[in-house]
Protein backbone atom coordinates (compact mmCIF):
# COMPACT_ATOMS: atom_id res chain seq x y z
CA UNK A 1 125.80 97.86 92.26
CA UNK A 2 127.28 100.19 94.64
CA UNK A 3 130.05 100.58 96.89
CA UNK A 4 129.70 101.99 100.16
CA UNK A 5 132.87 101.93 102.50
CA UNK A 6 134.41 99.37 100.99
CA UNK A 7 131.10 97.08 100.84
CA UNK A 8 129.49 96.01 98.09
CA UNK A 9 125.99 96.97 97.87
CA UNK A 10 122.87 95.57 95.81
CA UNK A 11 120.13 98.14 95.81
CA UNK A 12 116.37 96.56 95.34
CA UNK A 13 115.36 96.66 91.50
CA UNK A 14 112.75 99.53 91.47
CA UNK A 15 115.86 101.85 92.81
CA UNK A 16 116.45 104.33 90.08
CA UNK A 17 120.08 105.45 90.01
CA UNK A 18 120.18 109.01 87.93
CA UNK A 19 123.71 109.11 86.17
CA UNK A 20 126.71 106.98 86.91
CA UNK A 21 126.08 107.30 90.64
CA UNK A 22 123.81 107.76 93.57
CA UNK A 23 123.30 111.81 94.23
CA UNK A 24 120.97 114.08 96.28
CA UNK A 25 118.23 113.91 93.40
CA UNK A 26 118.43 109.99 94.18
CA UNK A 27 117.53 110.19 97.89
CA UNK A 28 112.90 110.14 97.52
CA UNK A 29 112.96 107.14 96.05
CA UNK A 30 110.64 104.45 97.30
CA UNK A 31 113.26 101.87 97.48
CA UNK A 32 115.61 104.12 99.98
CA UNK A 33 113.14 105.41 102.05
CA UNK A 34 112.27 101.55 102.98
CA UNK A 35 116.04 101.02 103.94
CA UNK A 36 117.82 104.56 103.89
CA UNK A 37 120.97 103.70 105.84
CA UNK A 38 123.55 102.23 103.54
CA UNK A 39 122.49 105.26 101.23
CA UNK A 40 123.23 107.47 104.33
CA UNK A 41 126.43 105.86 104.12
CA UNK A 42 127.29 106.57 100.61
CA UNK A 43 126.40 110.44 100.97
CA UNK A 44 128.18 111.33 103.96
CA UNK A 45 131.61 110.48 102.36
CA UNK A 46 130.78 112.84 98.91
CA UNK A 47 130.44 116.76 99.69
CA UNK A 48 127.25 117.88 100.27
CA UNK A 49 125.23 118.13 96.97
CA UNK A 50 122.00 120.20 95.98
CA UNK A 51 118.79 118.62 95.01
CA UNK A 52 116.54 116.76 97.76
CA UNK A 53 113.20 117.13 96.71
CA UNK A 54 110.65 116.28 99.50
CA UNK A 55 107.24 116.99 100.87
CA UNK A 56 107.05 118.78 104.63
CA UNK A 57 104.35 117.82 106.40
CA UNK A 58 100.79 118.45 105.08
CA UNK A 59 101.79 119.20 102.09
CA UNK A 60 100.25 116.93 99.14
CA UNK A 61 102.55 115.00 96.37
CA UNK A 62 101.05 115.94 92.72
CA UNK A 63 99.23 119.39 94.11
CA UNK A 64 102.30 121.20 96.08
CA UNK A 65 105.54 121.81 94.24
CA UNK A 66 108.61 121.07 96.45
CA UNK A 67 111.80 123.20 97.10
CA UNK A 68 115.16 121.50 95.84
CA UNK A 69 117.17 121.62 98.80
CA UNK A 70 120.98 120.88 100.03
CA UNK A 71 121.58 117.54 101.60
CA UNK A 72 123.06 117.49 105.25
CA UNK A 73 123.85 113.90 106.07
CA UNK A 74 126.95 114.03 108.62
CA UNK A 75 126.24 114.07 112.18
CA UNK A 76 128.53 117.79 112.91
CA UNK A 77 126.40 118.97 110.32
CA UNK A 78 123.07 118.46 111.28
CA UNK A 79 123.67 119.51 114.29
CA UNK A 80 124.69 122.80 113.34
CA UNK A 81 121.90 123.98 111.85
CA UNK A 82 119.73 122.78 114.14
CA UNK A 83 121.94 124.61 116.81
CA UNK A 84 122.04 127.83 114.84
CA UNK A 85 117.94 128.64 114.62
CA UNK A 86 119.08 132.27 113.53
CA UNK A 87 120.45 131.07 110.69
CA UNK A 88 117.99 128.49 109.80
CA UNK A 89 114.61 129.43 109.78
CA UNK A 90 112.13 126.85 110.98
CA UNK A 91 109.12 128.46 109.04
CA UNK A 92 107.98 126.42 106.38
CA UNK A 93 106.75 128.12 103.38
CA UNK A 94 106.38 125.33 101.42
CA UNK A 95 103.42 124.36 103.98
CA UNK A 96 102.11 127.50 104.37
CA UNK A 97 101.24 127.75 100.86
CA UNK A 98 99.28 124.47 100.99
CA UNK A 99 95.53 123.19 101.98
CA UNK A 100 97.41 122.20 105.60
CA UNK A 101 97.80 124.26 108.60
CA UNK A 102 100.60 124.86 109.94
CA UNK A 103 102.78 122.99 113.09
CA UNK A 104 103.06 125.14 116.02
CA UNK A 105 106.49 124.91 117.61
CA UNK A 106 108.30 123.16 114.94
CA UNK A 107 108.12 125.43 112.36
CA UNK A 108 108.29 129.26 114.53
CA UNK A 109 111.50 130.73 114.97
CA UNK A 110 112.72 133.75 117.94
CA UNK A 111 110.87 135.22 119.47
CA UNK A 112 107.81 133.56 118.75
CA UNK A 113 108.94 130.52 119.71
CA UNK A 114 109.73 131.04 123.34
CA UNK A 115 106.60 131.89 124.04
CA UNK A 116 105.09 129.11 122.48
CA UNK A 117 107.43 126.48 124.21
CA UNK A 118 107.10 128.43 127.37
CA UNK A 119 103.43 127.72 127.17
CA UNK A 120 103.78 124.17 126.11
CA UNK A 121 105.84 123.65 129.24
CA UNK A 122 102.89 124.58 131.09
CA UNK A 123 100.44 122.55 129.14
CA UNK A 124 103.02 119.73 129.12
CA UNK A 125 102.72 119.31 133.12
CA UNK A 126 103.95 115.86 134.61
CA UNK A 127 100.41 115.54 136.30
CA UNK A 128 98.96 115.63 132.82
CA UNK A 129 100.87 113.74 130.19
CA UNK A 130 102.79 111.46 132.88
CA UNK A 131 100.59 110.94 136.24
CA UNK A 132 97.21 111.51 135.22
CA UNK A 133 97.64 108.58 132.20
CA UNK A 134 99.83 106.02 133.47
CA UNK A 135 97.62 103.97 134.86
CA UNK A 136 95.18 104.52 131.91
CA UNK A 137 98.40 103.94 129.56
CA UNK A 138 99.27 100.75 131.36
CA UNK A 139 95.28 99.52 131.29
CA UNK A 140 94.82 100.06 127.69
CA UNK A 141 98.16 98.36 126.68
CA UNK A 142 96.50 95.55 128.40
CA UNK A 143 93.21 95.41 126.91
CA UNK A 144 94.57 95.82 123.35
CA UNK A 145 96.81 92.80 123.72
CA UNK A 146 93.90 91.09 125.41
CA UNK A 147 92.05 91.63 122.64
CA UNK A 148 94.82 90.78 119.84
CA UNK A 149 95.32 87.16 121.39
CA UNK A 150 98.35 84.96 121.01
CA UNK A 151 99.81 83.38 118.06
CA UNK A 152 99.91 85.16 114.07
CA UNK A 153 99.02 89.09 114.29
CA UNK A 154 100.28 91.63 112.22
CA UNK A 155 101.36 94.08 114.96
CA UNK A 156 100.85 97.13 112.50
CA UNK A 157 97.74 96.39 112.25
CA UNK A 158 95.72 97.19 115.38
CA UNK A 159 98.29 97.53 118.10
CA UNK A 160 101.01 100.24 116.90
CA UNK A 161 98.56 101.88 114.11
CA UNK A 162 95.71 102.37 117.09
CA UNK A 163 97.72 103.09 120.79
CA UNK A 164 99.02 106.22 119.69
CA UNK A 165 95.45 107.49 118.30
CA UNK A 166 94.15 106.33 121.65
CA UNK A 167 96.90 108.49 123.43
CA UNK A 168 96.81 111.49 121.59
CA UNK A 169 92.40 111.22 122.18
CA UNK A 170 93.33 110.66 125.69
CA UNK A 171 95.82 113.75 126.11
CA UNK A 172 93.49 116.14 124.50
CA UNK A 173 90.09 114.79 125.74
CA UNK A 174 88.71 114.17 122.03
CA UNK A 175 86.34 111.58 122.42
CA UNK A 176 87.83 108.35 122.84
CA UNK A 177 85.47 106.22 120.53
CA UNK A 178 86.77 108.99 117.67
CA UNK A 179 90.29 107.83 117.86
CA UNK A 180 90.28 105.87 114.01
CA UNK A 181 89.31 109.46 112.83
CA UNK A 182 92.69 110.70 114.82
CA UNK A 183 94.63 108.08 112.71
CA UNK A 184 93.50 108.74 109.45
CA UNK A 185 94.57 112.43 110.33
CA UNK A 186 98.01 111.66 110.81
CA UNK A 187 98.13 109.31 108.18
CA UNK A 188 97.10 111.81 105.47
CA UNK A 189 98.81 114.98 106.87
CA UNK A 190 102.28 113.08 107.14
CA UNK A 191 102.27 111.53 104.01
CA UNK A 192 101.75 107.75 104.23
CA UNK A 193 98.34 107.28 103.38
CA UNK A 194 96.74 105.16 100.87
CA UNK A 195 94.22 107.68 100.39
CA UNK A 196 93.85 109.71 96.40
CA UNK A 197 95.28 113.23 96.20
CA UNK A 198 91.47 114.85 96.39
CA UNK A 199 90.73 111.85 99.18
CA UNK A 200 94.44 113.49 101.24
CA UNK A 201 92.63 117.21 100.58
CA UNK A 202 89.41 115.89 101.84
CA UNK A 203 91.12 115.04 105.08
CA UNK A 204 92.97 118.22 105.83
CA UNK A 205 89.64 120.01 105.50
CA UNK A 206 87.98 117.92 107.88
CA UNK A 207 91.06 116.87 110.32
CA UNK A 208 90.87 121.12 110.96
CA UNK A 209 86.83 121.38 110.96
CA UNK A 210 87.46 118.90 113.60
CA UNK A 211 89.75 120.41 116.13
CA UNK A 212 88.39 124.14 115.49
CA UNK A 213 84.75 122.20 116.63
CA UNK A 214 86.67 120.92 119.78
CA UNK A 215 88.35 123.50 120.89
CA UNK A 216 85.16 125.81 120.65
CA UNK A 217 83.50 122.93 122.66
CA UNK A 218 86.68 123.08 125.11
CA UNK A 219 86.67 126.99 125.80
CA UNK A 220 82.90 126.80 126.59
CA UNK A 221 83.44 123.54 129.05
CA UNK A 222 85.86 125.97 130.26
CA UNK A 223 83.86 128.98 130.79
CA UNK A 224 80.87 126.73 132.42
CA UNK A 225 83.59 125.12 134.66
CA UNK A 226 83.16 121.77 133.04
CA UNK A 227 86.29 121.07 131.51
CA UNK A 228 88.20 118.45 132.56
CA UNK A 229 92.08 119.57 133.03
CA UNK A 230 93.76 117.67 129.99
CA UNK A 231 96.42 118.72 127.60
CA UNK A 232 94.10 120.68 125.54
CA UNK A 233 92.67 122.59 128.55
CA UNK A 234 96.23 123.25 129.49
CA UNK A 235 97.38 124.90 126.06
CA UNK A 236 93.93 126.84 126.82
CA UNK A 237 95.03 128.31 129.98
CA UNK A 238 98.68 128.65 129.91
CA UNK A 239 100.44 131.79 129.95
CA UNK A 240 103.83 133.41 128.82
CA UNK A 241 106.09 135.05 131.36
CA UNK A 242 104.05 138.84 130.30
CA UNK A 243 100.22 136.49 130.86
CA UNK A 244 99.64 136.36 126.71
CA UNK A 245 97.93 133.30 125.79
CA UNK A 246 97.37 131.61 123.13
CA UNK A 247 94.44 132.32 120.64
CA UNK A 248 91.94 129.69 119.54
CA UNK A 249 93.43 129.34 116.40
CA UNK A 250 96.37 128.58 118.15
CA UNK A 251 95.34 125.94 120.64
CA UNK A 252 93.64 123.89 117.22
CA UNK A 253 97.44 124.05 115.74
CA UNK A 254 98.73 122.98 118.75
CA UNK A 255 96.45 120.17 118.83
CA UNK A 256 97.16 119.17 115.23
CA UNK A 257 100.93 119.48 115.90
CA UNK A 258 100.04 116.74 118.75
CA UNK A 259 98.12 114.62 116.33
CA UNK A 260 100.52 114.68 113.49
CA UNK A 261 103.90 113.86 115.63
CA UNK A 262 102.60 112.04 117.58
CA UNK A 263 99.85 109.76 116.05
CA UNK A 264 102.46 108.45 112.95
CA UNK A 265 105.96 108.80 114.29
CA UNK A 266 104.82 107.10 117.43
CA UNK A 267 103.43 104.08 115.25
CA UNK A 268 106.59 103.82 113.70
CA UNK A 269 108.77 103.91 116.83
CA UNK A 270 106.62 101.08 118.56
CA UNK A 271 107.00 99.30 115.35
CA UNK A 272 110.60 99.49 115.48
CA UNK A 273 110.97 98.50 118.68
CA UNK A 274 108.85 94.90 117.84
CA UNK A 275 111.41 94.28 114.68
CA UNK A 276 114.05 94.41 117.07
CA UNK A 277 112.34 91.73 119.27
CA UNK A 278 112.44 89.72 116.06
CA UNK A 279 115.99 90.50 115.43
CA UNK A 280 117.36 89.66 119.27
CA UNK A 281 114.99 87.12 121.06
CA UNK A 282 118.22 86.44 123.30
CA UNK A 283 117.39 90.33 124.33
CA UNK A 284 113.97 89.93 124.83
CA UNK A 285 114.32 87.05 127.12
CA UNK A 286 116.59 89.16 129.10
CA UNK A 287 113.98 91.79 129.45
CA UNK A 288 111.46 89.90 130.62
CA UNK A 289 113.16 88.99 133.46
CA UNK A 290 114.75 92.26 134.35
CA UNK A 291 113.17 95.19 133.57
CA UNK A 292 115.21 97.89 134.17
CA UNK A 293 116.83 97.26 130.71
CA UNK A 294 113.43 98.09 128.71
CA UNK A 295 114.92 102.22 129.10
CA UNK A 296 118.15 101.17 127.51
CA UNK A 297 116.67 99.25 124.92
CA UNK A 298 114.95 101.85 123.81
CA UNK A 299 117.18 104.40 123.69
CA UNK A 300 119.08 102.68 121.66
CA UNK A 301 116.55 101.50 119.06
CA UNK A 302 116.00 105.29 118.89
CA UNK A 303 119.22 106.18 117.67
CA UNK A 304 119.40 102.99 115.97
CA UNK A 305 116.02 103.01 113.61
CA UNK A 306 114.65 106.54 115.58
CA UNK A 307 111.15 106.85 112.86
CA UNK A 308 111.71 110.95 112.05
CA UNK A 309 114.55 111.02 109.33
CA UNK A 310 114.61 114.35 107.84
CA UNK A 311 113.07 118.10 107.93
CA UNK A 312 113.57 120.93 106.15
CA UNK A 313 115.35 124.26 106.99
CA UNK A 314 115.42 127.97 105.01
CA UNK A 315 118.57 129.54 105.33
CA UNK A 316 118.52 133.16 106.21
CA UNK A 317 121.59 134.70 105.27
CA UNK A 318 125.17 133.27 103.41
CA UNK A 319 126.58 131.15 105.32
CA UNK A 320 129.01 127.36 104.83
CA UNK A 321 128.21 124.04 106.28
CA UNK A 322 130.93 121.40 105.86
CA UNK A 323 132.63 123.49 103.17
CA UNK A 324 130.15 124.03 100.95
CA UNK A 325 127.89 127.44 100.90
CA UNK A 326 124.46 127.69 101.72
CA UNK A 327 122.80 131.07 99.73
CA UNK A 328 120.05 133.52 101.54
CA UNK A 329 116.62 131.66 100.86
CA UNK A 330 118.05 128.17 99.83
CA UNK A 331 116.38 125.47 101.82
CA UNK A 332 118.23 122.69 103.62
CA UNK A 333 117.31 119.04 104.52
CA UNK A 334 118.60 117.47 107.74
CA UNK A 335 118.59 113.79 107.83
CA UNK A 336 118.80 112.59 111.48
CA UNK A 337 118.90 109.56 111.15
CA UNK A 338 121.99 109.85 108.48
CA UNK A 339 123.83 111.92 111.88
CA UNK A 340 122.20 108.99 113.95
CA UNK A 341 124.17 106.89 111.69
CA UNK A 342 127.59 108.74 111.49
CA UNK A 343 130.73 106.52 112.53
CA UNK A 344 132.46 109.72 113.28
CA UNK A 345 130.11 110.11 116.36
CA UNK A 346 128.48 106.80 116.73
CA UNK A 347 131.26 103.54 116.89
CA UNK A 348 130.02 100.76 114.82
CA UNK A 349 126.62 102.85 114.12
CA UNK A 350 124.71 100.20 112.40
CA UNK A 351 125.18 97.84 115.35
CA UNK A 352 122.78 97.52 118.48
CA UNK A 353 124.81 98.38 121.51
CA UNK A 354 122.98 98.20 125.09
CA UNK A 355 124.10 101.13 127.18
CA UNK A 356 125.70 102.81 124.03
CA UNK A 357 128.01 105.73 126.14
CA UNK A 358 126.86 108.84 124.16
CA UNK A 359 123.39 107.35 122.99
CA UNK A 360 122.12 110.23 124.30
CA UNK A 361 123.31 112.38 121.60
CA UNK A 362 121.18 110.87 119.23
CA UNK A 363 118.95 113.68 116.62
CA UNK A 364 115.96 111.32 116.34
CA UNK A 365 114.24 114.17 118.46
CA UNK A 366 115.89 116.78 116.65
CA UNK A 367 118.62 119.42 118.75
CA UNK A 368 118.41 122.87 120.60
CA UNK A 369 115.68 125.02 121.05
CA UNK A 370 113.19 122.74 118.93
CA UNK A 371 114.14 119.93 120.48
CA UNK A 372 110.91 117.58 120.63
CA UNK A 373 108.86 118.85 123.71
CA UNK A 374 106.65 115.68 123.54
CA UNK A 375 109.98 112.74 123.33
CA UNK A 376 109.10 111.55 126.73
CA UNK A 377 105.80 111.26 126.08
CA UNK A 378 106.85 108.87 122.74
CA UNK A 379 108.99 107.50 125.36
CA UNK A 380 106.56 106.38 127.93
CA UNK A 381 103.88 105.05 125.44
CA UNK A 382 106.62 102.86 123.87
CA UNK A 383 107.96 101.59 127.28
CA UNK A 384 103.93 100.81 128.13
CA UNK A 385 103.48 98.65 125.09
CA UNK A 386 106.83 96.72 125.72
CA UNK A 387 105.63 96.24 129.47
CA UNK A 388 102.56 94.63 128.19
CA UNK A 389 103.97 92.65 125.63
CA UNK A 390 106.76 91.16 127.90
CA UNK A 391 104.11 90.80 130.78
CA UNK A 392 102.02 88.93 128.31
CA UNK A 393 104.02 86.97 125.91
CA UNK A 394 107.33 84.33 127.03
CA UNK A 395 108.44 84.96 123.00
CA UNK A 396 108.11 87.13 119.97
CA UNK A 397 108.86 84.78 117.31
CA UNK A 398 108.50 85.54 113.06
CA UNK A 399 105.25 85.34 111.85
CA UNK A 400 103.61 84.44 108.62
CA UNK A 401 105.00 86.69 105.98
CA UNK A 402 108.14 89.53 105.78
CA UNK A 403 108.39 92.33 107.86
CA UNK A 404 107.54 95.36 105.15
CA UNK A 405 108.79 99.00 105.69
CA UNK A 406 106.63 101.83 104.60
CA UNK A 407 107.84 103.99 101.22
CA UNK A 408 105.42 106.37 101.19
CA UNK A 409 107.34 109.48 102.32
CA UNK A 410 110.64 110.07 104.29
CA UNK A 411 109.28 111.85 107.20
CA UNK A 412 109.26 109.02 109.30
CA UNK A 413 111.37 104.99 108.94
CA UNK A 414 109.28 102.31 110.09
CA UNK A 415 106.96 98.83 109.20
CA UNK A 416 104.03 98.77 107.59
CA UNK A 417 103.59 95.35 108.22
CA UNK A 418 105.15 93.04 111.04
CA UNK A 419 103.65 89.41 111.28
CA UNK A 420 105.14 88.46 114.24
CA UNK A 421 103.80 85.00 116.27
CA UNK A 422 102.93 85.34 119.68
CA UNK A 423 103.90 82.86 121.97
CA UNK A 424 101.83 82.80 125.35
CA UNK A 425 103.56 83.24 128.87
């Protein structure tokens, strides 16, 4: 049993407590990544402590070796190395010694990286990933429900695993009929996958084969004057502020940055957002009748249970974070959701509060120049599936069965499972 600010605190059975009490070494496990806050809780009170041992992004459990790494769990924390990118180095070794490519963006540092975000500005145009999709975002929300019915569904299942697939086909211009193959991408390179290890290495080969095909296909469409003027077309043709653009090999990374943010985070924020239907059907009734509160409701279920929890920093040169210091070439992991969690920032942080004053200051999305440039697209395609839903259904009742959260890998917090029972307008 633990105690956590005074509470007592019964961790599930397969938690596996190393020594006389819960450390950094303790934080991988299974049991916490299902339910991570109350242990969130416990580490922000003890000094920060060496030994997180977790798996970036593409990188394969059993075949890469991770990087023990210093904890960050308080809110002023966090923030401060994501604040001070010359200190903290973004570029992730770890992956680039693995079968994966590499994330464009999230893992570059200065100078390198205002180039790339200046040309994901461009590529990131309202008219494409906002005007152009709406309606299309709107229609498809529609015909998935359609399809789903009323009465037991697992939402997981078809409706959160597939709209962001569908999204991220639609944004690029992959073929939309292609968009279980975008899925099973994300799935593998992020870490949650039921897949083998050789069946997870089998994917990364083909999820790039795939994208270096398309983007070949793209530049071509291009040349001929065929293309049509989607999100991959745009990282195509964008340029810096001195006309570079981006390479080929570039645009694919870009594109497989797109498809592994947001084709598994996304699932995970839409499934967070049904749980906490379950949890306040007083809320949703509200909702349906006025709409204007969908935006706060979301916000807040993205500080709340916000699906990215942690990434991984290298430190550059000596330097101290809440007291302790951090050595040249140690590695760091920032848990935003722990900061998203922090009572010294967020009152009552385990509570859902509508129009929460400083909500805004959430991490989910990470802070300063890496900053997520896609959040309002995650934004929009979570406020589209709540539209349809509310449009559809008078109630989102319990289903048949628990609502299950995924323990696969910390990356993200989410369901794997939510029966829920629809209940027809």
């Amino acid at each position: 049993m633990l105690e956590i600010n005074g509470k007592e605190f019964i961790p599930d059975d397969d938690l596996i407590i190393q020594g006389d009490e819960f450390s950094a070494c303790d934080i991988e496990q299974p049991a916490v990544i299902r339910n991570p806050f109350p242990y969130y809780d416990l580490m922000r009170e003890k000094p920060i402590q060496y030994g997180v041992r977790g798996y970036p992004p593409g990188t394969v459990q059993g075949v890469d070796e991770p990087i023990p790494a210093w904890g960050i769990f308080r809110y002023d924390d966090v923030k401060q190395v994501y604040a001070d990118h010359k200190t903290f180095s973004s570029q992730d070794r770890m992956q680039e010694a693995s079968e994966a490519p590499s994330m464009m963006l999230v893992n570059h540092d200065q100078p390198e990286h205002t180039f790339l975000r200046t040309v994901a500005r461009q590529a990131f145009s309202p008219k494409r990933v906002e005007q152009d999709v709406a309606p299309w975002l709107a229609e498809i929300c529609h015909h998935m429900l359609e399809a789903e019915g009323s009465g037991n569904v697992d939402f997981m299942t078809n409706l959160a695993a597939d709209l962001p697939a569908r999204f991220i086909a639609k944004l690029l211009g992959t073929p939309a009929d292609e968009y279980r193959k975008i899925r099973q991408f994300a799935d593998a390179y992020m870490g949650t996958s039921t897949q083998t290890t050789e069946e997870k290495l089998a994917t990364s080969i083909e999820f790039n084969d795939y994208f270096t095909y398309h983007v070949e296909e793209r530049y071509k469409q291009i040349e001929a004057g065929t293309a049509e003027d989607n999100l991959m077309t745009g990282f195509i043709v964008a340029e810096g502020d001195d006309g570079k653009k981006l390479t080929p090999e570039e645009v694919k990374k870009f594109c497989i940055t797109m498809v592994a943010g947001g084709a598994e985070s996304s699932v995970f924020l839409l499934g967070n957002q049904v749980v906490s239907f379950l949890e306040m059907p007083e809320l949703y009734q509200k909702m349906r009748e006025n709409r204007s509160l969908i935006r706060p409701f979301l916000e807040e279920n993205i500080r709340r249970t916000g699906p990215i929890q942690r990434l991984f920093r290298e430190c550059l040169e000596d330097t101290m974070i809440g007291g302790q210091e951090i050595k040249q070439g140690e590695w760091v992991c920032v848990f935003n959701g722990s900061g998203n969690h922090d009572p010294r920032m967020f009152k009552n942080p385990s509570e859902f509060i509508m129009d929460r004053p400083n909500v805004g200051k959430n991490l989910t999305f990470g802070h300063g120049i890496h900053h997520c440039i896609a959040a309002l697209v995650a934004r929009n395609e979570a406020a589209a599936m709540m539209n349809g839903i509310l449009d559809r259904y008078k109630a989102v009742e319990p289903g048949d069965g628990d609502v299950i959260f995924q323990d696969r890998n910390f990356i993200n917090y989410g369901p794997s499972t939510v029966p829920v029972n629809f209940v027809p307008a």
